[in-house]
C-alpha atoms as a PDB file:
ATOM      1  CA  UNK A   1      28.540 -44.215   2.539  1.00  0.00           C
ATOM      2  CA  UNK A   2      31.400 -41.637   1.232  1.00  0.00           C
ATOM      3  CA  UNK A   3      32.324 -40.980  -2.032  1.00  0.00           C
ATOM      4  CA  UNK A   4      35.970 -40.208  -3.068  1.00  0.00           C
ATOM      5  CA  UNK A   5      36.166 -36.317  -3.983  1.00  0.00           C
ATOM      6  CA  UNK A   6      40.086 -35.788  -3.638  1.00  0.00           C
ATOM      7  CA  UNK A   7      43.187 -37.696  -2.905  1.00  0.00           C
ATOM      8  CA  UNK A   8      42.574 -36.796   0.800  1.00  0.00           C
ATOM      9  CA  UNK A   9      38.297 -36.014   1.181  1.00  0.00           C
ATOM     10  CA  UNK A  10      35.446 -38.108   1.360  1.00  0.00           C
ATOM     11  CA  UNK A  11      31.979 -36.635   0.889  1.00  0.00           C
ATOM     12  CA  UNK A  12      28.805 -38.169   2.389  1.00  0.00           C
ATOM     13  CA  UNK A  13      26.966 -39.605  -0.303  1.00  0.00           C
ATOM     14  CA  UNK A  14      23.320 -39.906   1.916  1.00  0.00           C
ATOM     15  CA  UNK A  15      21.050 -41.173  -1.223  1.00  0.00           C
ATOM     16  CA  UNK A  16      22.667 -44.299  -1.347  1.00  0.00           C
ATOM     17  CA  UNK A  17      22.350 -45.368   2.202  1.00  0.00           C
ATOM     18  CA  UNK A  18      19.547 -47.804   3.183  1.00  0.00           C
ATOM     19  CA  UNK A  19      16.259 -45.358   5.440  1.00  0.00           C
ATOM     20  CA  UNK A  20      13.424 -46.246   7.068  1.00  0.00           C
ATOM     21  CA  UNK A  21      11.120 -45.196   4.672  1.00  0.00           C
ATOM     22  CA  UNK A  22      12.871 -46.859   1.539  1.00  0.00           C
ATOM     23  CA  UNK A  23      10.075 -49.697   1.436  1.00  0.00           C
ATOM     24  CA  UNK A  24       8.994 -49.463  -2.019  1.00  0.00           C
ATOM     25  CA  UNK A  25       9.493 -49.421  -6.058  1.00  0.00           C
ATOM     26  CA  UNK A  26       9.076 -46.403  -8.003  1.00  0.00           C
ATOM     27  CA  UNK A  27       7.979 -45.641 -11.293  1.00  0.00           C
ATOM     28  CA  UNK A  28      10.155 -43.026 -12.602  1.00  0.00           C
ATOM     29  CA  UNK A  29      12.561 -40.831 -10.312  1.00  0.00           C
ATOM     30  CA  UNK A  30      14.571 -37.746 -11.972  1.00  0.00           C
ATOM     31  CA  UNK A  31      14.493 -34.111 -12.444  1.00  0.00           C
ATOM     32  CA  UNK A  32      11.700 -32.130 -15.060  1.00  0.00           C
ATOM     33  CA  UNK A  33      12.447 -28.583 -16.453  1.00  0.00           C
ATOM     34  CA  UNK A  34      16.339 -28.381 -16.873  1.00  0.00           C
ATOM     35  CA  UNK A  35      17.699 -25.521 -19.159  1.00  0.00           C
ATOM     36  CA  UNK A  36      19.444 -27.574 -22.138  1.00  0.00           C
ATOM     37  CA  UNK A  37      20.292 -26.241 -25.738  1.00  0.00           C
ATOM     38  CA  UNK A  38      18.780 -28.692 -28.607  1.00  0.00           C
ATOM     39  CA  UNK A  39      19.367 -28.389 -32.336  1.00  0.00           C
ATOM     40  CA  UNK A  40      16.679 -30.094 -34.622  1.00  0.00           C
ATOM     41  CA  UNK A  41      16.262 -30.499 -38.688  1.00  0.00           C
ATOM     42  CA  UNK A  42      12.398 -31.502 -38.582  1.00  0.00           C
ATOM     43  CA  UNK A  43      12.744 -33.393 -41.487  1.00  0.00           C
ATOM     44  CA  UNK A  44      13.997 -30.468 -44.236  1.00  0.00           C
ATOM     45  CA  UNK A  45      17.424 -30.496 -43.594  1.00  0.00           C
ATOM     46  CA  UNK A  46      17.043 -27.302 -42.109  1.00  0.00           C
ATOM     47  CA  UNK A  47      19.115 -27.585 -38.559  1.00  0.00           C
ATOM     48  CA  UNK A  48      17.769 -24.951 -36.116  1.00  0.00           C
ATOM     49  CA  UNK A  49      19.281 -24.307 -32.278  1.00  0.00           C
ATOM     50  CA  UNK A  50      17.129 -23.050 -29.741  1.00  0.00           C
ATOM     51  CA  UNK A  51      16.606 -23.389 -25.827  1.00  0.00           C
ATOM     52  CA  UNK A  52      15.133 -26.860 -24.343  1.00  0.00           C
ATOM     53  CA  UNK A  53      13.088 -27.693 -20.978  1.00  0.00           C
ATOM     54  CA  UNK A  54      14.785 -31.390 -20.767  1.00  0.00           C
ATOM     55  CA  UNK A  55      13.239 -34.188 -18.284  1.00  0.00           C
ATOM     56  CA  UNK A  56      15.178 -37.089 -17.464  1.00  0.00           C
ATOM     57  CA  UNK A  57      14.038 -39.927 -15.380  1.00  0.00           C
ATOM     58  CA  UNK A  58      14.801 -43.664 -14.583  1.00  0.00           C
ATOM     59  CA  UNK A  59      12.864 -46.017 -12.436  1.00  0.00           C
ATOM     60  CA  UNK A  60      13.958 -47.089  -9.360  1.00  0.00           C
ATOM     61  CA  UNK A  61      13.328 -51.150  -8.625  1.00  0.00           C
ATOM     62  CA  UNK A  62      15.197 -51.429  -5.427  1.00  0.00           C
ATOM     63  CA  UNK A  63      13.032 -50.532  -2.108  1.00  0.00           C
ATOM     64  CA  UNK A  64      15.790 -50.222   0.108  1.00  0.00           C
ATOM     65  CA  UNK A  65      17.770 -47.696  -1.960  1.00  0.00           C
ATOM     66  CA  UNK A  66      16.772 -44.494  -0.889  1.00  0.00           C
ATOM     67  CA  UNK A  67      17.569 -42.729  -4.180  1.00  0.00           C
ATOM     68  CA  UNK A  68      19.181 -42.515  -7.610  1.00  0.00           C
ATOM     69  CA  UNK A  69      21.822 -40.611  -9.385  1.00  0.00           C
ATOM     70  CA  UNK A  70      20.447 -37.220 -10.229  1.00  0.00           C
ATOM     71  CA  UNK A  71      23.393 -35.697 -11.425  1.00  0.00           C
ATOM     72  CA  UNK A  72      24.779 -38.241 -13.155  1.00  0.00           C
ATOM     73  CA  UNK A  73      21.395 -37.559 -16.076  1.00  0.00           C
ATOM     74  CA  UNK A  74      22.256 -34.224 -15.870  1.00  0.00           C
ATOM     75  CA  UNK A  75      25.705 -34.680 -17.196  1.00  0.00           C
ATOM     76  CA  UNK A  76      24.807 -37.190 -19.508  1.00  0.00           C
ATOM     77  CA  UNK A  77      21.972 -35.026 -20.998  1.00  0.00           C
ATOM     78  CA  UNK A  78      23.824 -31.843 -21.577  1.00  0.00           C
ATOM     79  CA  UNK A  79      26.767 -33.753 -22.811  1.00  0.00           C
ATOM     80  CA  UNK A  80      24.015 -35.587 -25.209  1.00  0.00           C
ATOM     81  CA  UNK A  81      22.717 -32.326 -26.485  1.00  0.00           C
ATOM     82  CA  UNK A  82      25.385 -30.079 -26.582  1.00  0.00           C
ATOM     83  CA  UNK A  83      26.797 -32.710 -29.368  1.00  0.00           C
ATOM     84  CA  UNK A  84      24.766 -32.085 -32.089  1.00  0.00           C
ATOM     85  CA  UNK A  85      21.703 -32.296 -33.829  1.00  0.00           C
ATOM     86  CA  UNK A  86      18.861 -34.698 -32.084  1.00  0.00           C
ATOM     87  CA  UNK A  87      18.425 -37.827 -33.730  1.00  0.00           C
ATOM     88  CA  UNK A  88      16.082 -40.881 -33.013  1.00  0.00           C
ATOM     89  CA  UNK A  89      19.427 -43.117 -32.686  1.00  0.00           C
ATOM     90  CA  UNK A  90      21.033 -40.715 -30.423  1.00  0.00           C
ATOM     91  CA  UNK A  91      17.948 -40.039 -27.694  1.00  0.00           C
ATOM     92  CA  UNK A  92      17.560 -44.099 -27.597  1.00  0.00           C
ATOM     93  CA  UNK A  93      21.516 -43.912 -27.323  1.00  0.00           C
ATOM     94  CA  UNK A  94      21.081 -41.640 -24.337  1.00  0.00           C
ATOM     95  CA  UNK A  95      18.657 -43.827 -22.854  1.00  0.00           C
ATOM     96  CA  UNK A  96      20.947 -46.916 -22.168  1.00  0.00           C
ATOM     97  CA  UNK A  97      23.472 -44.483 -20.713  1.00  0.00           C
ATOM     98  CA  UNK A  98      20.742 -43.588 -18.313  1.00  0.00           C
ATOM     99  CA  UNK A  99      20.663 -47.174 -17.371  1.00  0.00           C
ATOM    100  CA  UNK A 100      23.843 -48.162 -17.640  1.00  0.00           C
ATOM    101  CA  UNK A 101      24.905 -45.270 -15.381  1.00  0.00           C
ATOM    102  CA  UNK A 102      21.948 -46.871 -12.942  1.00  0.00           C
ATOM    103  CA  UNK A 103      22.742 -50.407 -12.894  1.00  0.00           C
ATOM    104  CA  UNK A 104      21.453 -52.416 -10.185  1.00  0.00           C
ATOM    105  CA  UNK A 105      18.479 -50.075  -9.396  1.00  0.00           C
ATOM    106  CA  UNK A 106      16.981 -49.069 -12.706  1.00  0.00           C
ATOM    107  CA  UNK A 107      15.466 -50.856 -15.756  1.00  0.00           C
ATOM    108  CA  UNK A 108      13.563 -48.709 -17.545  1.00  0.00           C
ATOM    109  CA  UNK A 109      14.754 -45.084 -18.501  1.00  0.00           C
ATOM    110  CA  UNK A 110      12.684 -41.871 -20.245  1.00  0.00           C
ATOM    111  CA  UNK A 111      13.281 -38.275 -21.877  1.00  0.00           C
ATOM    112  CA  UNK A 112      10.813 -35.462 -22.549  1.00  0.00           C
ATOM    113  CA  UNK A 113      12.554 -32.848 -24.723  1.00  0.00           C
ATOM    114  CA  UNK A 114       9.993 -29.414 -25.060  1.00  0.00           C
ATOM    115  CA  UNK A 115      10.645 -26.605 -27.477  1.00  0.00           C
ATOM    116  CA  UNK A 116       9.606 -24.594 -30.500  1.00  0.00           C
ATOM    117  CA  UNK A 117      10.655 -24.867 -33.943  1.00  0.00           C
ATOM    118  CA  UNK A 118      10.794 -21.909 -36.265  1.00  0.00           C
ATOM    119  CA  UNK A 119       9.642 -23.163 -40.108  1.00  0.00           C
ATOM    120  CA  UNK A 120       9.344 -20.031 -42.634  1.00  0.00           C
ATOM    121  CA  UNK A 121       5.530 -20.181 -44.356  1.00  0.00           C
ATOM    122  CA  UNK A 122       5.257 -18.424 -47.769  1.00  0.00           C
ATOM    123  CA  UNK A 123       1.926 -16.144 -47.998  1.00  0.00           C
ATOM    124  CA  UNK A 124      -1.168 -17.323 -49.918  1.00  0.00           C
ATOM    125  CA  UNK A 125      -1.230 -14.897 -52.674  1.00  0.00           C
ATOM    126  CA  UNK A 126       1.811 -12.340 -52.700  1.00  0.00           C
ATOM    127  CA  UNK A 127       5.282 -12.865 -52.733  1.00  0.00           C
ATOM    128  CA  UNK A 128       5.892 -12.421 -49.066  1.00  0.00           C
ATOM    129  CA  UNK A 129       7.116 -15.264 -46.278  1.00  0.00           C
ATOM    130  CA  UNK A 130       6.918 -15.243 -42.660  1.00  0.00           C
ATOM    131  CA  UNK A 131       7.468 -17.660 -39.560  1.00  0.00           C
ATOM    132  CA  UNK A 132       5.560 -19.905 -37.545  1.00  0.00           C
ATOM    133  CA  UNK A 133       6.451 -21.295 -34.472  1.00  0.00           C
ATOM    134  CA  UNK A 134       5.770 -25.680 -34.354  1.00  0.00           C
ATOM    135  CA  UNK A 135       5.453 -26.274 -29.733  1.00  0.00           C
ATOM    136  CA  UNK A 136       7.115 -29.801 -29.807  1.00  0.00           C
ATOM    137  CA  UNK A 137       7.880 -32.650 -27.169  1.00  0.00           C
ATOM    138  CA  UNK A 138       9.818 -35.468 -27.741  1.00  0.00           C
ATOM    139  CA  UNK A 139       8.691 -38.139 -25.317  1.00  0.00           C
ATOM    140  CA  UNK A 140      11.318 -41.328 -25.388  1.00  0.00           C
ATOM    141  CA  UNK A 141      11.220 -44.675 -23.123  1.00  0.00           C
ATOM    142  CA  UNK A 142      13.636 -47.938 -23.436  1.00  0.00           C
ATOM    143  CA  UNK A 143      12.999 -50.576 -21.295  1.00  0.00           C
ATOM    144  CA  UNK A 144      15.254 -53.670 -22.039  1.00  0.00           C
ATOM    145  CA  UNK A 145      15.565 -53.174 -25.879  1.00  0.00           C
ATOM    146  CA  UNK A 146      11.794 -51.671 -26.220  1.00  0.00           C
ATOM    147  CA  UNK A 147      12.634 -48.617 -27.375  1.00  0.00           C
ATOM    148  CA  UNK A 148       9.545 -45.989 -27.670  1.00  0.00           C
ATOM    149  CA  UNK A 149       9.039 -42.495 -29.155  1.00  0.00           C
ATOM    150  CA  UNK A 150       5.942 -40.154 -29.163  1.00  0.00           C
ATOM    151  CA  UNK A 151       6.224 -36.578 -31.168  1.00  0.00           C
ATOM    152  CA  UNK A 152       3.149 -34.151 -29.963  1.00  0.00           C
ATOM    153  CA  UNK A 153       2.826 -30.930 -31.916  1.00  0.00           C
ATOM    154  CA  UNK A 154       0.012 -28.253 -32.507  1.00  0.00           C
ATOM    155  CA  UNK A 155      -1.285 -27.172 -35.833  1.00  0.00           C
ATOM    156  CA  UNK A 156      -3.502 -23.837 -35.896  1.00  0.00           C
ATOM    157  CA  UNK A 157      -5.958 -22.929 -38.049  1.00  0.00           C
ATOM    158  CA  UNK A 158      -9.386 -21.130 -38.883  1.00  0.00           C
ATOM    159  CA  UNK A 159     -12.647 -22.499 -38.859  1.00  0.00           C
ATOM    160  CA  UNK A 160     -15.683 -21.176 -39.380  1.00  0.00           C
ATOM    161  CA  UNK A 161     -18.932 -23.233 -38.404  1.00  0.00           C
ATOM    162  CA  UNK A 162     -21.681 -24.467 -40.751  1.00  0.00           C
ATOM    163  CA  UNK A 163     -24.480 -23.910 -38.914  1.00  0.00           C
ATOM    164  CA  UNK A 164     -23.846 -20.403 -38.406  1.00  0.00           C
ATOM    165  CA  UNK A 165     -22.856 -19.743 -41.896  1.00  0.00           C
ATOM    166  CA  UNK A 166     -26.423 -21.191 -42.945  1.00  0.00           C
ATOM    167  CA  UNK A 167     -27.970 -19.014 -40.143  1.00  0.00           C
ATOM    168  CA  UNK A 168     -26.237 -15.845 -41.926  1.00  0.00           C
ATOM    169  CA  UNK A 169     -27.095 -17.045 -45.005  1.00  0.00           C
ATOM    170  CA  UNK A 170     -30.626 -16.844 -44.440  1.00  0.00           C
ATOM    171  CA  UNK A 171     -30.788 -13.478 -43.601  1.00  0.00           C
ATOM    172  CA  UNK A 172     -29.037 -12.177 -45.869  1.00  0.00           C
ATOM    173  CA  UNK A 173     -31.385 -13.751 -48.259  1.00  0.00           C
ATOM    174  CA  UNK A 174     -34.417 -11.876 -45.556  1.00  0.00           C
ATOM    175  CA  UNK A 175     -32.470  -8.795 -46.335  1.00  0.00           C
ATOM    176  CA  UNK A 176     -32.345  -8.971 -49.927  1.00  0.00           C
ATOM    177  CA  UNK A 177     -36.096  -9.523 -50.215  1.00  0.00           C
ATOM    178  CA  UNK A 178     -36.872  -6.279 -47.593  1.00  0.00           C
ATOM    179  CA  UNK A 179     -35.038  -4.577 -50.044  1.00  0.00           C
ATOM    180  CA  UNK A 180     -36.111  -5.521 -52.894  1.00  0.00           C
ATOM    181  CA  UNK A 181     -40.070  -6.668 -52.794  1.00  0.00           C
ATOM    182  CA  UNK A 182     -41.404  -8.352 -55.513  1.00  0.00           C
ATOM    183  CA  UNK A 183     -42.469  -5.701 -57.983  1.00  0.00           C
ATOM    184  CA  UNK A 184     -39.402  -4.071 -57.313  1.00  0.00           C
ATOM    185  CA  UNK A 185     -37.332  -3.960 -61.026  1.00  0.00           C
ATOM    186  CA  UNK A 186     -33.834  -5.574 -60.758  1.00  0.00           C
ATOM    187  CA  UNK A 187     -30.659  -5.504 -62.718  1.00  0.00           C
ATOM    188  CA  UNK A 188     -27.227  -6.899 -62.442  1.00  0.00           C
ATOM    189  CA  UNK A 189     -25.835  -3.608 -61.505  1.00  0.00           C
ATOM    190  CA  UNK A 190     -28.141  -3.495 -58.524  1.00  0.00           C
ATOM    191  CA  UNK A 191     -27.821  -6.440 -57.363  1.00  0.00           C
ATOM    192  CA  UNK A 192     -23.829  -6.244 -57.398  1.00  0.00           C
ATOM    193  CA  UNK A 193     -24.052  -2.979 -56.068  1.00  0.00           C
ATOM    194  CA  UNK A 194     -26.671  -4.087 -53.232  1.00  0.00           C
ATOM    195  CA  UNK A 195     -23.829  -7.244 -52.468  1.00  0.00           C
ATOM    196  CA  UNK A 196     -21.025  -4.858 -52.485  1.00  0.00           C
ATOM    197  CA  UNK A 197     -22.411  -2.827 -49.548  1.00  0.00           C
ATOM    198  CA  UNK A 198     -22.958  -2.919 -46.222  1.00  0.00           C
ATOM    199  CA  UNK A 199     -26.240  -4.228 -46.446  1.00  0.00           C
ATOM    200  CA  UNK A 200     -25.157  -6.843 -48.368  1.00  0.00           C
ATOM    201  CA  UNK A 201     -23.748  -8.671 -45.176  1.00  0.00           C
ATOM    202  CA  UNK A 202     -26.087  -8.218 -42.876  1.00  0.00           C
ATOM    203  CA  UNK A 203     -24.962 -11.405 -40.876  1.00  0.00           C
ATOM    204  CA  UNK A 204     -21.585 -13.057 -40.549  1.00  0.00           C
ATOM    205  CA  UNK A 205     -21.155 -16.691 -39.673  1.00  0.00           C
ATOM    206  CA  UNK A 206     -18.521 -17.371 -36.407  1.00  0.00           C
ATOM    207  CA  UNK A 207     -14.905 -18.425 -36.947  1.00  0.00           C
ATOM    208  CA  UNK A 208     -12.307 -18.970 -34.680  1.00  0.00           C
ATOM    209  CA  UNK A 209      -8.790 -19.704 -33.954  1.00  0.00           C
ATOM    210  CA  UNK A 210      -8.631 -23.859 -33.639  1.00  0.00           C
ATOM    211  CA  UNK A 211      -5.860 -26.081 -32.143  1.00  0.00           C
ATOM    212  CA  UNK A 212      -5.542 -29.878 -33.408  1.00  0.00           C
ATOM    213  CA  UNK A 213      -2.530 -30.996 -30.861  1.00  0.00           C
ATOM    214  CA  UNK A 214      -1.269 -34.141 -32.312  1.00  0.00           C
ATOM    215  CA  UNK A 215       0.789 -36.964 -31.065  1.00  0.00           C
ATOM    216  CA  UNK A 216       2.510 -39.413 -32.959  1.00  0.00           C
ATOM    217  CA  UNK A 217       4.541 -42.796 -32.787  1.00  0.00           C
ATOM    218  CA  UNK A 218       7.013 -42.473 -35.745  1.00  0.00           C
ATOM    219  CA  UNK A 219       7.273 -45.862 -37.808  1.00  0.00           C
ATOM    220  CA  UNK A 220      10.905 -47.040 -37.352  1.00  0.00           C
ATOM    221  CA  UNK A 221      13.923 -45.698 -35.682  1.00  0.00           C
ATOM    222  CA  UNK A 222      14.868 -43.400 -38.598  1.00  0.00           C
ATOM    223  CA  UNK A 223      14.202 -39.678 -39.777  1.00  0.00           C
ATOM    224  CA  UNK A 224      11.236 -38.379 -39.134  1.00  0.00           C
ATOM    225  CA  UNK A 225       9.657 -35.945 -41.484  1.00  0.00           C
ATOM    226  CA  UNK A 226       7.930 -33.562 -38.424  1.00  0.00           C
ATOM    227  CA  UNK A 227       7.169 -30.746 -41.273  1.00  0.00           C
ATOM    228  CA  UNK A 228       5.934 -33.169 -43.845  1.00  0.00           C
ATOM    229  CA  UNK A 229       3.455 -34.551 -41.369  1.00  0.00           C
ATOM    230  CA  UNK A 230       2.523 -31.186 -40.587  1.00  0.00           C
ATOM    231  CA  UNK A 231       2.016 -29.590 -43.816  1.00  0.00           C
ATOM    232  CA  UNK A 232      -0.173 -32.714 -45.054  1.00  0.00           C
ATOM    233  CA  UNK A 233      -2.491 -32.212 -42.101  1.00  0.00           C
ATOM    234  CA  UNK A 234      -2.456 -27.997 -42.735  1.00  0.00           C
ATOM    235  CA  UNK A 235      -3.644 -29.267 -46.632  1.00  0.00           C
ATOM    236  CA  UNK A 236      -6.389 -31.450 -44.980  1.00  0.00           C
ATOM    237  CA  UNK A 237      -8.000 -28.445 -42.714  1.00  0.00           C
ATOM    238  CA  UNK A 238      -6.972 -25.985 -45.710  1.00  0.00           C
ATOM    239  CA  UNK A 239      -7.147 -22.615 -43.450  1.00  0.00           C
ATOM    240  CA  UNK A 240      -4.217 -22.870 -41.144  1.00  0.00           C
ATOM    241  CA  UNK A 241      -2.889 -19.594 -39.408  1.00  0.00           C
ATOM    242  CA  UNK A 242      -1.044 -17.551 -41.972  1.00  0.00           C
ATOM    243  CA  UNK A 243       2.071 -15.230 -40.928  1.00  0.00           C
ATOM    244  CA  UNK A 244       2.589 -12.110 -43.745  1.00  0.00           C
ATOM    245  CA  UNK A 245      -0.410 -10.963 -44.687  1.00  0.00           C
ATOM    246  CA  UNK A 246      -1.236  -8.178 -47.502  1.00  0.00           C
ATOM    247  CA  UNK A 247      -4.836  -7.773 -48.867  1.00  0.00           C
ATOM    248  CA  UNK A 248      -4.732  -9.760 -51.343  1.00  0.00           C
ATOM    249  CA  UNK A 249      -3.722 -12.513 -48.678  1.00  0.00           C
ATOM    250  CA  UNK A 250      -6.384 -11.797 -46.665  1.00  0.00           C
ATOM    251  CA  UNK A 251      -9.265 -11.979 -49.304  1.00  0.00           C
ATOM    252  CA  UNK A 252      -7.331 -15.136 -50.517  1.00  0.00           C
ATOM    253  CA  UNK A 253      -7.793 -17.059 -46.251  1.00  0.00           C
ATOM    254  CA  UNK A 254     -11.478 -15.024 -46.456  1.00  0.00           C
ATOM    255  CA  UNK A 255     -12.277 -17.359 -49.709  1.00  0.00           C
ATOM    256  CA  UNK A 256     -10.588 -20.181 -47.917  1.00  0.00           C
ATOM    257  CA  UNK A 257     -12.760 -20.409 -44.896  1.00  0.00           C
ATOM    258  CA  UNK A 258     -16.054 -19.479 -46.932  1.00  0.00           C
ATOM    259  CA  UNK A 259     -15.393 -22.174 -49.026  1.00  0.00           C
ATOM    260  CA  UNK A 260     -14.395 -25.050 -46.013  1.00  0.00           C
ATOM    261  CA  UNK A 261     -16.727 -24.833 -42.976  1.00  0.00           C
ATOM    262  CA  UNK A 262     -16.320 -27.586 -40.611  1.00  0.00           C
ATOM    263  CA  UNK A 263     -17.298 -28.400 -37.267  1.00  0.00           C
ATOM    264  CA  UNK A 264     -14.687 -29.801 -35.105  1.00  0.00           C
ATOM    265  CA  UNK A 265     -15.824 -33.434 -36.045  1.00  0.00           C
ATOM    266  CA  UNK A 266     -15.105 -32.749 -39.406  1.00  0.00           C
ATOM    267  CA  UNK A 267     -11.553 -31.427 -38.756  1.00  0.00           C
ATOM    268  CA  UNK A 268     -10.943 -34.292 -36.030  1.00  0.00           C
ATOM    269  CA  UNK A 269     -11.817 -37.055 -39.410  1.00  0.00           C
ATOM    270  CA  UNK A 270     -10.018 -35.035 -41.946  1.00  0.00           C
ATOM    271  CA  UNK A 271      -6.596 -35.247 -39.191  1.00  0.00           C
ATOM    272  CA  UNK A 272      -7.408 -38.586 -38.336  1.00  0.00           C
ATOM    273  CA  UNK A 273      -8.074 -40.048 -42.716  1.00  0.00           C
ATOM    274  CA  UNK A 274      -4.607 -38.276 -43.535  1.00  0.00           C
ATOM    275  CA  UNK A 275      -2.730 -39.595 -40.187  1.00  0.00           C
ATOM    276  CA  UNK A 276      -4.430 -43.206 -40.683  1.00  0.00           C
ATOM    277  CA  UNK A 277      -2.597 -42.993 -44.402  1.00  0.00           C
ATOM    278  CA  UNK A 278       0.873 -41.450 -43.596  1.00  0.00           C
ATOM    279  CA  UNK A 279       2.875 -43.931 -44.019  1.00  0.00           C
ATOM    280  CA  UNK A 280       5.590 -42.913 -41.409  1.00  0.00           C
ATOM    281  CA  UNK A 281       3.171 -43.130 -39.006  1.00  0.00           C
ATOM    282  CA  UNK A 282       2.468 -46.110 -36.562  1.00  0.00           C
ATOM    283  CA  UNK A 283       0.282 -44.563 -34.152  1.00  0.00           C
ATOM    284  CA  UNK A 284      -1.233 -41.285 -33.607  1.00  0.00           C
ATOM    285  CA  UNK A 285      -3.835 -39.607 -31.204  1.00  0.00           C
ATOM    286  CA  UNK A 286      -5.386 -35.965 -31.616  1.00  0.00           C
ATOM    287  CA  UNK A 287      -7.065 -33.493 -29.875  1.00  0.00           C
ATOM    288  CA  UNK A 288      -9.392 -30.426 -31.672  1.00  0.00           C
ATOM    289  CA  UNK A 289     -10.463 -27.683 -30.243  1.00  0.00           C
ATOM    290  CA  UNK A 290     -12.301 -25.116 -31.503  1.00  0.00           C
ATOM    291  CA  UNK A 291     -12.199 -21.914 -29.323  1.00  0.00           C
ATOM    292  CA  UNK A 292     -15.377 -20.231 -30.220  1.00  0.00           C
ATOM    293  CA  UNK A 293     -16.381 -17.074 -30.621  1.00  0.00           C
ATOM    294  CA  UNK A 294     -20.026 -18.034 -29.778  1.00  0.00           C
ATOM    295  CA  UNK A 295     -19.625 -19.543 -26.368  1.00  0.00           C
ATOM    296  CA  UNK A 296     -16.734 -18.862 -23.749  1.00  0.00           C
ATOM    297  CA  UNK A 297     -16.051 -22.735 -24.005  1.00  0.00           C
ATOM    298  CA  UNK A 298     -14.717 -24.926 -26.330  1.00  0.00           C
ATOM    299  CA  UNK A 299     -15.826 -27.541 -28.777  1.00  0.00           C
ATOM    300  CA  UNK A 300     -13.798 -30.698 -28.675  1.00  0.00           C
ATOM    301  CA  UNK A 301     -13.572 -33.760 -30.350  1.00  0.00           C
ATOM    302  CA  UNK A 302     -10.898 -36.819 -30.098  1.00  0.00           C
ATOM    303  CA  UNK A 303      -9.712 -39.533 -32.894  1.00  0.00           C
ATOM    304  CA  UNK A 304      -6.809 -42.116 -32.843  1.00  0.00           C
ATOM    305  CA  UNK A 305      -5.298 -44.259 -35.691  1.00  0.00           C
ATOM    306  CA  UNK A 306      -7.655 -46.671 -37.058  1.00  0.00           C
ATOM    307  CA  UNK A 307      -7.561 -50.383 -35.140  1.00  0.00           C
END
């Protein structure tokens, strides 16, 4: 088959010709990684640009067509993005142009959007801000009119593990009684001198960096509140990763984690009681991982929405 490029040239157009090897369906054809601006307002009206590594795919139902239209996504993606801000109507707009652009040899149609969204964080004590960067992947599907979105995200945050911090606690309390044997005469100015020191700590529980990646089905086809989600499930942990930090910051996230140990089941249930009563939510599924500084593997644990 040719394919009309000028008034007086044909071009061989080989994908669409019948081949030997054409003999069956497949589940999702396309190209993965293109370059593509995106601008996104994750739900506070605060519209940020930034680069985008854009898959497009469509499935392809007829075995004796050897291929699909690869550049025909590619236009209709950049021309997509380079419109304006991302919307849920506009990616399950995009979607039928994928298919309609592929009729006759498509019936189901997907987007995965990747990219990082700035959101400024104020500090926990002073009166300084700074910014984090939110990974995010839209993941879209329509097939007929069963439209489909998943949102997957990372939130990062301290935690410091129970067990250890009763382990330290202990010998501190060994410590405090070498130094100070029974008949020994104590005061308060001792004692807060003798916790003020060195000695005073002789043990420190581990803490670590932690990852909860989390992946949501928005409710509905309208705005989604990505930073609303976010911030409720940073509340729930209560020590995610700060950005400016002064001293008084720092002894502020120091309080923080004394005062919330968890193991990675307890931050797993804490995600998963907060997702199960978002409202805007209609299905979720998250990963923890703890990253610990005790062993050079991690300590995992899973949850999904409530059935």
């Amino acid at each position: 088959m040719y394919i009309q490029d000028s008034p007086t040239r044909l071009l061989p157009d080989v994908a669409s010709q019948e081949h030997a090897l054409a003999i069956g369906s497949l589940d999702w054809v396309g190209m993965d990684g293109m370059e593509m601006p995106v601008a996104f307002d994750a739900g506070d009206g605060d519209v940020r640009a930034t680069g985008a590594r854009v898959g497009a795919f469509v499935n392809l139902t007829k075995p004796e067509k050897r291929g699909i239209h690869m550049s025909r996504l590619y236009l209709l993606v950049s021309e997509a993005l380079s419109a304006g801000p991302l919307t849920v109507g506009g990616l399950r707009a995009l979607l039928g142009e994928f298919l309609s652009s592929h009729e006759g040899l498509s019936d189901h149609a997907r987007i995965t959007i990747g990219f990082e969204h700035l959101v400024r964080r104020r500090a926990l004590r002073s009166d300084n801000s700074g910014w984090r960067a939110y990974p995010i992947t839209l993941d879209a599907t329509l097939s007929g009119d069963r439209f489909h979105l998943e949102v997957t995200t990372d939130v990062v945050y301290s935690s410091t593990c129970p067990a250890s911090a009763a382990l330290s606690r202990q010998l501190i309390q060994d410590a405090f009684a070498r130094s100070f044997p029974a008949e020994h005469a104590l005061d308060r100015e001792t004692i807060l001198a003798w916790l003020g020191s060195e000695q005073g700590i002789v043990a420190t529980p581990h803490a670590q960096r932690s990852t909860a990646t989390i992946r949501v089905a928005p409710k509905g086809e309208g705005t989604f509140n990505l930073i609303g989600m976010i911030g409720r499930v940073e509340d729930a942990l209560g020590t995610p990763v700060q950005t400016a930090v002064k001293r008084a910051d720092e002894q502020a996230f120091a309080l923080a984690n004394g005062g919330n140990l968890m193991f990675c089941e307890d931050a797993a249930r804490r995600i998963q009681k907060t997702l199960d009563a978002d409202p805007t939510v209609a299905d979720f599924h998250v990963r923890v991982a703890h990253h610990e500084s005790l062993h050079p593997h991690d300590a995992v644990a899973f949850a999904s929405k409530a059935r």
